[in-house]
Structure formats: structure tokens, C-alpha cells
N, C-alpha and C. Protein backbone atom coordinates (compact mmCIF):
# COMPACT_ATOMS: atom_id res chain seq x y z
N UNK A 1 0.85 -1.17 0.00
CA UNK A 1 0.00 0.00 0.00
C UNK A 1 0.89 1.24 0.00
N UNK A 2 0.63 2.26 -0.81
CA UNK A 2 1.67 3.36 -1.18
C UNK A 2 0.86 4.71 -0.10
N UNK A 3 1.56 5.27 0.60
CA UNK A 3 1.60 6.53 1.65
C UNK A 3 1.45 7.41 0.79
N UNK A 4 0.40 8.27 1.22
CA UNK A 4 0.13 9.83 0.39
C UNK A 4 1.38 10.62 0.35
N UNK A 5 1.79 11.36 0.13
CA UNK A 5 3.05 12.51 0.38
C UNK A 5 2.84 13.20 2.03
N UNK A 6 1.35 13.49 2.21
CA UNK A 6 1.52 14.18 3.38
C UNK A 6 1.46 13.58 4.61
N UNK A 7 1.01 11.47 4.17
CA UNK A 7 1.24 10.99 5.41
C UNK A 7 2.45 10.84 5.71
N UNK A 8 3.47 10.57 4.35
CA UNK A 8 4.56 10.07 4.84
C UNK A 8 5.34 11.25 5.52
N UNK A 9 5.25 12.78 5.24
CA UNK A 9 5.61 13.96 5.69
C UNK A 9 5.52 13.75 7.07
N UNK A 10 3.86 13.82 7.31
CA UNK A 10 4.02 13.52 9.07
C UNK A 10 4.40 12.52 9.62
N UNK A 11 4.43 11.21 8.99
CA UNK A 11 5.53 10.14 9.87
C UNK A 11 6.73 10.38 10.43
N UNK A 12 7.51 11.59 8.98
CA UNK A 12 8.86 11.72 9.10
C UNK A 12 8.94 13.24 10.47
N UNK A 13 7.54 13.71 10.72
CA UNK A 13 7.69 14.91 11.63
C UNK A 13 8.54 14.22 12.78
N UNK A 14 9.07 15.90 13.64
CA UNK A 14 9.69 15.56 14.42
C UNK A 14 8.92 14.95 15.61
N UNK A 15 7.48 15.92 15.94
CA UNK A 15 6.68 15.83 16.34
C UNK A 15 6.44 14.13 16.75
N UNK A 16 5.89 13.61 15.48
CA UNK A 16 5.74 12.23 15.44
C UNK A 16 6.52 11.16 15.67
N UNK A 17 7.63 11.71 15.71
CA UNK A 17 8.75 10.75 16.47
C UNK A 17 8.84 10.50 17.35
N UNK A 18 8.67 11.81 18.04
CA UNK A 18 8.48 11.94 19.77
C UNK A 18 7.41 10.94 19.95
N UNK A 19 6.24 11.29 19.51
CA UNK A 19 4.92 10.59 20.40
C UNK A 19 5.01 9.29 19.89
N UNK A 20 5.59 8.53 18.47
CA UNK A 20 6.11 7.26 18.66
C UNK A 20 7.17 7.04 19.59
N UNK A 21 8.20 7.77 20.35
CA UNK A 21 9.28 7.30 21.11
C UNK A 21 8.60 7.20 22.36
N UNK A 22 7.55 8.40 22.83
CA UNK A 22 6.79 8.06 23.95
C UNK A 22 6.39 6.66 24.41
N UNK A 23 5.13 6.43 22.98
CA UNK A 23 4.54 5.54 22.93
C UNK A 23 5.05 4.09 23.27
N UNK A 24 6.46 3.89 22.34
CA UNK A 24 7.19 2.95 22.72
C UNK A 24 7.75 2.88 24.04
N UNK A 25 8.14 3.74 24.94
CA UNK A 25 8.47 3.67 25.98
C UNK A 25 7.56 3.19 27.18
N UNK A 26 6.16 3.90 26.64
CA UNK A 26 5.18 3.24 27.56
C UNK A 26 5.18 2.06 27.31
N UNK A 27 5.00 1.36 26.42
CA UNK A 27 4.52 0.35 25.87
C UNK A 27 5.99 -0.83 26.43
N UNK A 28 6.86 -0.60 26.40
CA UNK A 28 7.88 -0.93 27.35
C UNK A 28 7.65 -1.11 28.51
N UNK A 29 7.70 -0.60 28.97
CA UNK A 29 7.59 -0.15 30.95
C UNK A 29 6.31 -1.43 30.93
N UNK A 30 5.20 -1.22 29.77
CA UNK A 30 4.00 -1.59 30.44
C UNK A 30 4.39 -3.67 30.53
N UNK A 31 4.85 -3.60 29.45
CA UNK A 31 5.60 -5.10 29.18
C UNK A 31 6.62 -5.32 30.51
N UNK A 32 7.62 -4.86 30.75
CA UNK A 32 8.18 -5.15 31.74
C UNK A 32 7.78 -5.42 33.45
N UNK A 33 6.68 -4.41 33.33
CA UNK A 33 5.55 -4.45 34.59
C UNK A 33 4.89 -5.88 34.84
N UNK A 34 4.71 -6.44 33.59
CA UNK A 34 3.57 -7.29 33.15
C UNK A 34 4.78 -9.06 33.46
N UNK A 35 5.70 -8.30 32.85
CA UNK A 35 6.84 -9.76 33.15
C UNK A 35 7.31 -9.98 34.24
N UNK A 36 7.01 -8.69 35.34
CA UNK A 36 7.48 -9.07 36.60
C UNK A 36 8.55 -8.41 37.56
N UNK A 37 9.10 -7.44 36.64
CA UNK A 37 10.34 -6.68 36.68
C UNK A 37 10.14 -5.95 37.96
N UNK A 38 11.34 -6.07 38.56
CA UNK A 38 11.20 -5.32 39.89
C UNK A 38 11.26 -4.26 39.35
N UNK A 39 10.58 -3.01 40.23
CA UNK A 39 10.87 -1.43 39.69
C UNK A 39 9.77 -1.10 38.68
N UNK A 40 9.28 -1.94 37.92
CA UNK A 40 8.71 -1.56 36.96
C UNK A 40 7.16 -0.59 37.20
N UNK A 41 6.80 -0.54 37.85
CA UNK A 41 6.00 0.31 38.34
C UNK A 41 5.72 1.65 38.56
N UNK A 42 6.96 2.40 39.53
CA UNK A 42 7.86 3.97 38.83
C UNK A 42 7.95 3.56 37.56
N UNK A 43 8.76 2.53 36.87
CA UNK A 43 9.19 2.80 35.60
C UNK A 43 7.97 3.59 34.70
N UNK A 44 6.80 2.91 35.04
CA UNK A 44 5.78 2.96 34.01
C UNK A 44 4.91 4.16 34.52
N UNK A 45 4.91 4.39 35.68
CA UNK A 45 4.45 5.58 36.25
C UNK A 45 5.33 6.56 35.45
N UNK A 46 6.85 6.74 35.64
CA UNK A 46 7.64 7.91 34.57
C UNK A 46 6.94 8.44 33.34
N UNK A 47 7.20 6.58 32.85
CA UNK A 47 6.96 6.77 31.50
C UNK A 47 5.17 7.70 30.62
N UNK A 48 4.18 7.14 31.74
CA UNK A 48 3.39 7.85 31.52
C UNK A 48 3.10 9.13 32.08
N UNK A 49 3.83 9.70 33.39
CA UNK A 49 4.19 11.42 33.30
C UNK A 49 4.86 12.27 32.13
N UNK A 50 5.91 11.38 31.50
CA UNK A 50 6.66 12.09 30.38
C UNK A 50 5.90 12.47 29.18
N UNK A 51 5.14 11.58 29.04
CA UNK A 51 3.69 11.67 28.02
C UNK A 51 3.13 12.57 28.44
N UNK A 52 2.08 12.63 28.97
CA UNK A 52 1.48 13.53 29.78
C UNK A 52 1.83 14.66 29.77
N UNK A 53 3.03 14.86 30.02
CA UNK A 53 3.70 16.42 29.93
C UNK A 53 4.23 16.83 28.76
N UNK A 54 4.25 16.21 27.50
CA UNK A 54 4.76 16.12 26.11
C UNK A 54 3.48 16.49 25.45
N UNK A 55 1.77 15.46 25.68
CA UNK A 55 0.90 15.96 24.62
C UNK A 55 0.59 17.12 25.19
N UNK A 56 0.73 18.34 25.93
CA UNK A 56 0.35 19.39 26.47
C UNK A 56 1.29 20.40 25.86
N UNK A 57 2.10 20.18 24.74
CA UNK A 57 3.14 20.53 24.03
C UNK A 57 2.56 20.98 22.32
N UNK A 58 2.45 22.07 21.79
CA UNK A 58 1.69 22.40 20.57
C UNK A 58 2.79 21.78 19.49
N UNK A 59 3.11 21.45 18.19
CA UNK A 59 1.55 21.74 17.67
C UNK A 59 0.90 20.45 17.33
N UNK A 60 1.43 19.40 17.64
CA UNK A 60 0.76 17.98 17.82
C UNK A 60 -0.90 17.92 17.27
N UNK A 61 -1.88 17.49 17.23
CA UNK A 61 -2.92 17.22 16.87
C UNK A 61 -3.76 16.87 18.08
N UNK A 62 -4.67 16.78 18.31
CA UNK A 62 -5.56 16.03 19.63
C UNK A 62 -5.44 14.75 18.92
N UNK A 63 -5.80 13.96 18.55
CA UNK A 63 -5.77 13.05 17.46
C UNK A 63 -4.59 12.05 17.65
N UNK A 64 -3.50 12.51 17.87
CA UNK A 64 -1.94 12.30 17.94
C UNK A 64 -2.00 11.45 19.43
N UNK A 65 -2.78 11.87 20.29
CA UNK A 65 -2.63 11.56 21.76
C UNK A 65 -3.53 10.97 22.27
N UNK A 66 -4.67 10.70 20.94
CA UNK A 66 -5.20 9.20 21.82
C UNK A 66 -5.32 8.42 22.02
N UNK A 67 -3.95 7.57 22.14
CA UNK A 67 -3.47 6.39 22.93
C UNK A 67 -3.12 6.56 24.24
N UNK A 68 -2.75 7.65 24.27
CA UNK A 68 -2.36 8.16 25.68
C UNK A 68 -3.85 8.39 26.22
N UNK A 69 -4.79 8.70 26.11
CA UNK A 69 -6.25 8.77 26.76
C UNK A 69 -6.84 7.46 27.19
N UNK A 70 -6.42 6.36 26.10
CA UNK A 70 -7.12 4.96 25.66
C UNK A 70 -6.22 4.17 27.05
N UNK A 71 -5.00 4.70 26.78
CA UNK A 71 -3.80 3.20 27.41
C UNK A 71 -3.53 3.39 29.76
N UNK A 72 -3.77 5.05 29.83
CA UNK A 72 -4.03 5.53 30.85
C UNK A 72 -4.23 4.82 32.30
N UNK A 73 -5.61 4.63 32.13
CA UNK A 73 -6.42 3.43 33.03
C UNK A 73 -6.04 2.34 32.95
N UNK A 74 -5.57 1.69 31.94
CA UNK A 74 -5.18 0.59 31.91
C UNK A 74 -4.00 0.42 32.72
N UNK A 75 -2.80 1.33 32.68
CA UNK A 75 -1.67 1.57 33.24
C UNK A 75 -1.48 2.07 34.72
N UNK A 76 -2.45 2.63 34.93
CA UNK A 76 -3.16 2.39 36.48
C UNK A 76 -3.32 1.14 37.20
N UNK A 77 -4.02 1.02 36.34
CA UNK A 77 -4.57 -0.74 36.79
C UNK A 77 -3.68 -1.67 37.15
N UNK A 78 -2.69 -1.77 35.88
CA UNK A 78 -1.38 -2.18 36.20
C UNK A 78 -0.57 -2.23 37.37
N UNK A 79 -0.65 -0.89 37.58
CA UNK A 79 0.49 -0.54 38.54
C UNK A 79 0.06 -0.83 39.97
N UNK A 80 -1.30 -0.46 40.00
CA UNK A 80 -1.87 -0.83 41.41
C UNK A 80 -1.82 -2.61 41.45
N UNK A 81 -2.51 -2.89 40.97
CA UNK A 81 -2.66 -4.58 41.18
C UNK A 81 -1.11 -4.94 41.27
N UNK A 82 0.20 -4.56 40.77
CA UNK A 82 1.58 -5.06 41.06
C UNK A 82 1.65 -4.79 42.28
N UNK A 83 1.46 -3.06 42.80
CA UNK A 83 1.71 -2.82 43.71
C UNK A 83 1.40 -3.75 45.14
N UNK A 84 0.00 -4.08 44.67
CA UNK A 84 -1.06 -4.94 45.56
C UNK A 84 -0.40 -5.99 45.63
N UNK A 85 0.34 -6.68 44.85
CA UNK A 85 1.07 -7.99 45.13
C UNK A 85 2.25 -7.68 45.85
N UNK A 86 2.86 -7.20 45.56
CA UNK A 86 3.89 -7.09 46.35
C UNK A 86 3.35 -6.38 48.26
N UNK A 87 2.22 -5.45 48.09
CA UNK A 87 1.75 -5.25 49.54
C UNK A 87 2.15 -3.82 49.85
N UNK A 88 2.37 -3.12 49.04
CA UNK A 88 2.92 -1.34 48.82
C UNK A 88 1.98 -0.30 48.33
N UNK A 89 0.73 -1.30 47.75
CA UNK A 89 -0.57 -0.47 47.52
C UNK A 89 -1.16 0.22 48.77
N UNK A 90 -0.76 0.03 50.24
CA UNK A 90 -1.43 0.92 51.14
C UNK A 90 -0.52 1.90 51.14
N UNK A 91 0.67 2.14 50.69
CA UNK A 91 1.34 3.41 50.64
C UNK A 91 1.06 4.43 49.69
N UNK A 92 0.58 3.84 48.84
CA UNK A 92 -0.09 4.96 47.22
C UNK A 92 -1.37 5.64 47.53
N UNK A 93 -1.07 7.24 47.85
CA UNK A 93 -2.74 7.51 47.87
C UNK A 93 -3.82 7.30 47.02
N UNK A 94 -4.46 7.01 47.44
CA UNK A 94 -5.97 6.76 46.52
C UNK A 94 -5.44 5.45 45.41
N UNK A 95 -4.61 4.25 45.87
CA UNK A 95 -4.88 3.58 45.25
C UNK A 95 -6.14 2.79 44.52
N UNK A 96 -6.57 2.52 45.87
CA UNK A 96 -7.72 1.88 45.39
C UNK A 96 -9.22 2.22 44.94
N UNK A 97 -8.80 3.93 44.79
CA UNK A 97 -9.72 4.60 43.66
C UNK A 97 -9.93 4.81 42.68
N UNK A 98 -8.81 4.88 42.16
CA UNK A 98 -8.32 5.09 41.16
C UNK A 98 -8.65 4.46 40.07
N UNK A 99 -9.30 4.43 39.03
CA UNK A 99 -9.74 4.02 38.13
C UNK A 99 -9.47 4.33 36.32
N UNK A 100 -9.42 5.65 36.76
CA UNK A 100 -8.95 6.51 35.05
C UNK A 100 -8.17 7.78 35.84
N UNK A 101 -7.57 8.43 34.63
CA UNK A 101 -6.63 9.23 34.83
C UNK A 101 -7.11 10.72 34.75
N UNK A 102 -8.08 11.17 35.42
CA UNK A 102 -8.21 12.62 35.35
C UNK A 102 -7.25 13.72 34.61
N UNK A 103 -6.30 13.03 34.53
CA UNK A 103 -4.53 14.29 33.82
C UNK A 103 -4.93 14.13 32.60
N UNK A 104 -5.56 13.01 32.61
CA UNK A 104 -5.05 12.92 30.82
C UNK A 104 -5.97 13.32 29.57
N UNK A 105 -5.40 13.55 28.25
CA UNK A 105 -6.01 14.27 27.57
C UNK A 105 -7.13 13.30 27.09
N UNK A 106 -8.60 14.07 27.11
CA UNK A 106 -9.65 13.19 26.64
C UNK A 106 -10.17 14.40 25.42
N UNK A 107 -11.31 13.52 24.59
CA UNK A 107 -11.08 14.26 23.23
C UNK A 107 -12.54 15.03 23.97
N UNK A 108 -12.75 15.72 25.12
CA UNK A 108 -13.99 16.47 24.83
C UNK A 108 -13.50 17.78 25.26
N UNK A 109 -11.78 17.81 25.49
CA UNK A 109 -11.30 19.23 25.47
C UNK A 109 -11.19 20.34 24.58
């Protein structure tokens, strides 16, 4: 399948590099969390602050950042239920409220 000129333009943005390097990084952390990795929990907590503080960055698209809206909660979820195994979830405020990510960008902004 042959790429328009202006998709392949924005693939090659700088922009789009970033939020693929993000992306991959979450998507990392979230795998390593998932395999067991000690630490991985900050890790993936980082990884989704760095996001977070990147799609709040112009001139990106809304569009661009919703995986970061979609993957959020899920990465919550994650982190608490590890936490919960290991027995460190009563140290996290509002763990066990926590459900979705109020920070993060949703498309009714």
C-alpha cells in the first residue's frame, strides 16, 4: 500500500517521532511491569508522566494523543494490582480509587 506525500511527511515529523518514542516507551515499561520486573511500576508511572507532559506541548494534533487517553487506566490498573502484590498499595494515595486518569487528555477538550 503506497503513503500519500503528506502521510509520509508527518511520519517523518519531528513531532511524530516523539509521540512514537513516547509511545514505545510506555509500551515498554507496560511489558516489563507485566513480566514481573522489579521497579517496573515507577518505571511505568515515569513513562506515563513524560507523556502527559509532552501531549500538552503544541503543535501535535488532539488526534496524535489518543493512545495516551485509551492506554491511561489501563496503566493504572497495572500498577496498582503489582503494587497490591507485592503489599505497597497501602502506601499509594488513593490507590484503590483510582480508576482513570483525570490528567489525561480526553477528546472532549
Amino acid at each position: 500500500m503506497r503513503q500519500t506525500a503528506a502521510a509520509s511527511h508527518r511520519a517523518a515529523s519531528p513531532g511524530s517521532r516523539r509521540i512514537h518514542r513516547l509511545m514505545d516507551e510506555v509500551y515498554r515499561e507496560m511489558y516489563l511491569l507485566e513480566s514481573g520486573r522489579p521497579g517496573a511500576e515507577m518505571g511505568l508511572a515515569l513513562a506515563l508522566l513524560r507523556a502527559r507532559v509532552a501531549s500538552d506541548l503544541p503543535p501535535e494534533r488532539r488526534e496524535d494523543w489518543e493512545w495516551l487517553r485509551t492506554v491511561c487506566p489501563l496503566c493504572l490498573k497495572m500498577i496498582e494490582e503489582s503494587l497490591a502484590r507485592g503489599g505497597a498499595a497501602a502506601s499509594v494515595p488513593g490507590s484503590a480509587a483510582a480508576t482513570s486518569c483525570a490528567s489525561c487528555p480526553s477528546s472532549g477538550d
